[in-house]
Protein backbone atom coordinates (compact mmCIF):
# COMPACT_ATOMS: atom_id res chain seq x y z
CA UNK A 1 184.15 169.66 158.19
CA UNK A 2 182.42 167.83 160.71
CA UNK A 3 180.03 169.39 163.47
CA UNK A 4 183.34 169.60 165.50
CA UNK A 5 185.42 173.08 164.77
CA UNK A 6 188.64 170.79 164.70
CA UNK A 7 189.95 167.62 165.62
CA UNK A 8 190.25 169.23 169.23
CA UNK A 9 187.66 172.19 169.91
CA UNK A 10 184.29 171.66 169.73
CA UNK A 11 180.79 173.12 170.83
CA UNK A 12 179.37 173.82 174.64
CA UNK A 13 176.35 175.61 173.41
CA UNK A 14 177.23 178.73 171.83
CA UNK A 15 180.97 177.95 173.84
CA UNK A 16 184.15 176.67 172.05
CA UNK A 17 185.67 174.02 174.32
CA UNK A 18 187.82 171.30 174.30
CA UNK A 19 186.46 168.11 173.04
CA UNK A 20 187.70 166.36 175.81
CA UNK A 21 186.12 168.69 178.08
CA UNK A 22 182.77 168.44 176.42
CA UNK A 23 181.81 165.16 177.73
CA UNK A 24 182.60 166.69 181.76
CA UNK A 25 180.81 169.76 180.84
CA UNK A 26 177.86 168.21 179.93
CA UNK A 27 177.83 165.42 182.75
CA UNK A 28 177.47 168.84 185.36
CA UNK A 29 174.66 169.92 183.20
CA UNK A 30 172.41 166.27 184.19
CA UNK A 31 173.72 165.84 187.22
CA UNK A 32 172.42 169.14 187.84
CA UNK A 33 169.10 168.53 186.83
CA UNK A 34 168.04 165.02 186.84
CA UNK A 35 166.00 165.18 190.09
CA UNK A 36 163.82 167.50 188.09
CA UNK A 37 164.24 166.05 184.69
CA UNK A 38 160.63 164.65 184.06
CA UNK A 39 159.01 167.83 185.56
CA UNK A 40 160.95 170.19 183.75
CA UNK A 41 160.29 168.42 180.71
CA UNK A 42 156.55 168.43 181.06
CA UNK A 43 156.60 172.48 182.20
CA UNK A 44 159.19 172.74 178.94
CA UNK A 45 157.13 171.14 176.47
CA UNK A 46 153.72 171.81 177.95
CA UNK A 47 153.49 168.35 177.93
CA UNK A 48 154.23 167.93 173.89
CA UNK A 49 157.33 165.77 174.69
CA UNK A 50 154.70 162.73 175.24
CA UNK A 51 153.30 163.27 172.16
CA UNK A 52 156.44 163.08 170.16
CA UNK A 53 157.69 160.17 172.08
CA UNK A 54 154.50 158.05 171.14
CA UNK A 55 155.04 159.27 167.46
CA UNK A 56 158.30 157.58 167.91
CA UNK A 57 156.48 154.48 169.84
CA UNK A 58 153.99 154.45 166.75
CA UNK A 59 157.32 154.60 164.25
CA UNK A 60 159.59 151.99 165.98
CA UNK A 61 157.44 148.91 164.21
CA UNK A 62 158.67 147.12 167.22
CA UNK A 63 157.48 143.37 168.30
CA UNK A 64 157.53 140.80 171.37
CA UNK A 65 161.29 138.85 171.37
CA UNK A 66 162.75 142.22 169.68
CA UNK A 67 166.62 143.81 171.34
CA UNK A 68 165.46 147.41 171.84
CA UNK A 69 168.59 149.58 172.98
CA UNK A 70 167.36 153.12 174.06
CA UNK A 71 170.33 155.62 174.22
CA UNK A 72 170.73 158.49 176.30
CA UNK A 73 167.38 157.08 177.98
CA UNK A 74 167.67 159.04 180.60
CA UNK A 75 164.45 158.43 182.80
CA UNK A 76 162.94 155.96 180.89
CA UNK A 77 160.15 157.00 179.44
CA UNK A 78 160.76 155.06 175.90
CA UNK A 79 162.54 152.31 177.62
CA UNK A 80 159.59 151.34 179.62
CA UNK A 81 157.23 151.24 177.04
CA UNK A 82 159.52 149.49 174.31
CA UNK A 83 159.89 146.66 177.73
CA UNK A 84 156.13 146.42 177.96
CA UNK A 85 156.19 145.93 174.14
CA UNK A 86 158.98 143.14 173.78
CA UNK A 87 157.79 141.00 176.50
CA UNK A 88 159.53 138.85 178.67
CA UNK A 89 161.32 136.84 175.78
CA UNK A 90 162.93 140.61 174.38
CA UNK A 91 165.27 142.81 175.80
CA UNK A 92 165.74 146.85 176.20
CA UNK A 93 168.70 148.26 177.13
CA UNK A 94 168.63 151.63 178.74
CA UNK A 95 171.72 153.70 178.33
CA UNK A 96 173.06 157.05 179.29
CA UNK A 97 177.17 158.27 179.52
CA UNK A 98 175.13 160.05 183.25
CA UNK A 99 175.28 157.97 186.29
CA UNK A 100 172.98 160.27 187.73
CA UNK A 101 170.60 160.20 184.98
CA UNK A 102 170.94 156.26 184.84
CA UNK A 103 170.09 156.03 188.65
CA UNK A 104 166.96 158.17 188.40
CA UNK A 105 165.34 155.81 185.28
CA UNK A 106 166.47 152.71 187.06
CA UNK A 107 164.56 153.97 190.18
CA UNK A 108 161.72 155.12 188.35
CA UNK A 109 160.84 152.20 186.16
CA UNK A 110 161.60 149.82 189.37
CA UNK A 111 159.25 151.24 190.87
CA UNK A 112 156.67 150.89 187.48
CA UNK A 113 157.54 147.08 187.88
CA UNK A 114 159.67 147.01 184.88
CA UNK A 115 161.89 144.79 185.98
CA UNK A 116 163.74 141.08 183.92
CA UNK A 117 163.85 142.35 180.80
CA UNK A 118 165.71 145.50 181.61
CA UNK A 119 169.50 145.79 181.88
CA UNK A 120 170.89 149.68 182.81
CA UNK A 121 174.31 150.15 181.19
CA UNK A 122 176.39 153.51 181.79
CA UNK A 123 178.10 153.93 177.92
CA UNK A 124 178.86 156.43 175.44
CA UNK A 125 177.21 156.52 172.30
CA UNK A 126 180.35 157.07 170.89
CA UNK A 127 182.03 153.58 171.98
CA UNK A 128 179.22 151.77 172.52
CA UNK A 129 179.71 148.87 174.92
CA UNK A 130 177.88 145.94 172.78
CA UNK A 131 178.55 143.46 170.01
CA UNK A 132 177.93 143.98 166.11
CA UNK A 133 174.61 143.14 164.94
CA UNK A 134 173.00 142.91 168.47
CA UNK A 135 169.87 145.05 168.31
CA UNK A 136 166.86 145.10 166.56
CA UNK A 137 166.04 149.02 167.07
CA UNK A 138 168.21 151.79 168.48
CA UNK A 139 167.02 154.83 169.65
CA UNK A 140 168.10 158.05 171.03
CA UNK A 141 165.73 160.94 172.15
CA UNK A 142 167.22 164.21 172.96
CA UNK A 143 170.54 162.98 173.38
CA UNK A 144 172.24 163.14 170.21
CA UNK A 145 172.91 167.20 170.55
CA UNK A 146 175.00 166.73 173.82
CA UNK A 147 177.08 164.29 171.48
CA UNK A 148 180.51 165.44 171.23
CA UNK A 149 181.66 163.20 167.86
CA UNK A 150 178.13 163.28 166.47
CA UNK A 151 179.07 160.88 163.10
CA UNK A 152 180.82 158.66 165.64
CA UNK A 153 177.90 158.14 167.79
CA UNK A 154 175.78 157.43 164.68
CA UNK A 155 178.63 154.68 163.27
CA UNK A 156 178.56 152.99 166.67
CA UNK A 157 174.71 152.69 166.20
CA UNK A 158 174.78 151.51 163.15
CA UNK A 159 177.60 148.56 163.68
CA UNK A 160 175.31 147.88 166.97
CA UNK A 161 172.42 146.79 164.66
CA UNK A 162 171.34 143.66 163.11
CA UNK A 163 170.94 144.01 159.21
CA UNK A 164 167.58 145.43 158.22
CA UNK A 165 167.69 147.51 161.85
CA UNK A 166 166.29 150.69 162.59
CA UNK A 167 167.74 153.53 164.09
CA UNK A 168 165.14 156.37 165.24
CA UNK A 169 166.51 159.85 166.24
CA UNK A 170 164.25 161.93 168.12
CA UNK A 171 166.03 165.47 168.35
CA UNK A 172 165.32 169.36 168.45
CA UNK A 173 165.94 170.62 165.14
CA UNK A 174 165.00 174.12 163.15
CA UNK A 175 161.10 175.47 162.64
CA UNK A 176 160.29 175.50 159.01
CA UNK A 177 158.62 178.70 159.50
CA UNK A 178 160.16 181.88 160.88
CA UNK A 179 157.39 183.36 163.05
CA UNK A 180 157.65 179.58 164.95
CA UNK A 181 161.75 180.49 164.92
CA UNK A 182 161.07 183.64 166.15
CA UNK A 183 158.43 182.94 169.32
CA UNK A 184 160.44 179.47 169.47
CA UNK A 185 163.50 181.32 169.94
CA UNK A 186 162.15 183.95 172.91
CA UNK A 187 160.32 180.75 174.63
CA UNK A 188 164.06 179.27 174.96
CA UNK A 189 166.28 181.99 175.57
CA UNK A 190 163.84 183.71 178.10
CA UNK A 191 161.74 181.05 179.72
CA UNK A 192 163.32 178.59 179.77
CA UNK A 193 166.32 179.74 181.68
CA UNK A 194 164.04 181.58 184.29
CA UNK A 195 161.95 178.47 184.79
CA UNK A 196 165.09 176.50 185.30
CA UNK A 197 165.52 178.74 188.16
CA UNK A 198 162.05 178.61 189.96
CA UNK A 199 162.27 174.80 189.64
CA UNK A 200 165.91 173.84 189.54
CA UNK A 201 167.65 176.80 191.02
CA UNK A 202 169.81 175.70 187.86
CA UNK A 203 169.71 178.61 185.32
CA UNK A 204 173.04 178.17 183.60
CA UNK A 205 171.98 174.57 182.67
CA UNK A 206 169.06 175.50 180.79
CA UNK A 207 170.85 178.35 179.00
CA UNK A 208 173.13 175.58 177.45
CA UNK A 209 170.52 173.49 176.40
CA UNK A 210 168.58 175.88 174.54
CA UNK A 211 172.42 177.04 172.91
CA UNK A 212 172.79 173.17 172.23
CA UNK A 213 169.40 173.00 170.01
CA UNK A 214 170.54 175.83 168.12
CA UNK A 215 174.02 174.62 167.64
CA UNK A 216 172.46 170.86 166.09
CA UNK A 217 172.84 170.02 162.79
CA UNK A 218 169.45 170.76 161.10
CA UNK A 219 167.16 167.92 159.23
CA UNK A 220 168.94 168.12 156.05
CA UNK A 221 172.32 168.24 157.65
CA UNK A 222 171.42 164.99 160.23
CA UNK A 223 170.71 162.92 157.31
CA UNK A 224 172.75 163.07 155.37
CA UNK A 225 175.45 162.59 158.33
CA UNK A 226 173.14 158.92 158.77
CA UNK A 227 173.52 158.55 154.97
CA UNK A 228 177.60 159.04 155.20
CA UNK A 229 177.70 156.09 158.25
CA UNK A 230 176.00 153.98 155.97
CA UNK A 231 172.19 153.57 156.65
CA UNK A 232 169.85 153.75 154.27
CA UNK A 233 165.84 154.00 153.46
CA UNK A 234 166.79 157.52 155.73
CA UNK A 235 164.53 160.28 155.86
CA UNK A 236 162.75 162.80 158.51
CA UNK A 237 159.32 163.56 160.45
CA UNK A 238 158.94 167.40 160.80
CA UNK A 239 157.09 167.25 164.30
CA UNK A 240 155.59 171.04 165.77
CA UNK A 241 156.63 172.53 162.64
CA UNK A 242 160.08 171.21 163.12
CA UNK A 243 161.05 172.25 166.51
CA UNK A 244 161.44 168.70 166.99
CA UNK A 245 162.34 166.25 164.07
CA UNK A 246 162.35 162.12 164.30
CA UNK A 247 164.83 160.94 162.17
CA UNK A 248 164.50 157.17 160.69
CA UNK A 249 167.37 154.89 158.40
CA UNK A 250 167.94 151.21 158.07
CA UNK A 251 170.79 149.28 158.46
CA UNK A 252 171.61 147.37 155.08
């Protein structure tokens, strides 16, 4: 069985919903907090998330003239560097299924003068909008858990490749160690709920996203579900003892 409970129910958090409610569900969850978004990741993370999105940087092996398509890029923070990277003869694409998300990213790398080599698309990751063989790297940071067809999402990425293409997935995942699981698991279910208050008046949204983590496939689990869509060369970075995991496979 896949990470859906049937072909029509499948995960809000801890919730059972229907699929095709999923995608609405979780579209109130951004809207909700994408003014905040970069802020509330720094006061999340203490600041971490930076260091696991240049471990990703690092991993990507990108290069000037390269197709870079960043998915559910939310406010840009990959996007703009992988632009700076691939030059004016390259291309990124940042996408996100969240209009509102998609506004603040576009506004926020305008305004870093990223501009020409940039194109903002509002997609799915389960359809994705592009031809076969188009990009050189794909990438998807904290996205892939708000997914409702998870294996779907990873096909589409893989037919959106070029051969010998790399697909990076930067995710939450599960602590190898159970006193992280433990304090990891009071950090989300307490804090981060009541600081989604103070700074969002949002509560509710950060209660799903700390049920989302938990309800994620774990490392093992994610690749093989890369393995099944057909990439290969896959395999996983434990990052903070596995809170957060970058996953890594080739396109054959």
């Amino acid at each position: 069985m896949s990470e859906q409970h049937s072909r029509d129910k499948t995960h809000f958090g801890y919730k059972t919903v229907d699929s095709e409610d999923k995608e609405k569900l979780v579209a109130n969850v951004f809207h909700s907090v994408a003014g905040r978004y970069d802020l509330m990741n720094d006061l999340m993370s203490m600041g971490i998330h930076r260091l696991w999105k240049r471990f990703t940087l690092e991993l990507s092996a990108i290069r000037k003239g390269q197709k870079v398509l960043d998915i559910a890029g939310g406010t840009g923070d990959l996007a703009m560097k992988f632009a700076e990277i691939v030059g004016p003869e390259g291309k990124v694409v940042l996408a996100d299924i969240n209009d509102s998300m998609l506004k603040v990213g576009r506004d926020k790398l305008t305004d870093q003068g990223i501009i020409g080599n940039i194109d903002y698309v509002q997609a799915n990751a389960e359809c994705l909008p592009f031809a076969d063989n188009t990009f050189d790297l794909v990438t998807i940071s904290f996205g892939l858990r708000n997914v409702t067809d998870k294996d779907a999402a990873i096909r589409s990425m893989l037919r959106v490749l070029r051969p010998g293409g790399r697909l990076l997935i930067l995710e939450f995942s599960k602590p190898r160690h159970d006193v992280i699981s433990k304090v990891y698991d009071a950090y989300s279910f307490s804090a981060l709920p009541m600081m989604g208050k103070l700074v969002t008046d949002d509560a509710e949204s950060y209660r799903y996203l700390a049920e989302s983590i938990r309800m994620h496939p774990d490392q093992d689990t994610l690749e093989g579900m890369m393995k099944d869509a057909g990439f290969v060369k896959t395999g996983y970075h434990n990052l903070t003892d596995g809170v957060v995991a970058l996953h890594k496979g080739i396109k054959p």
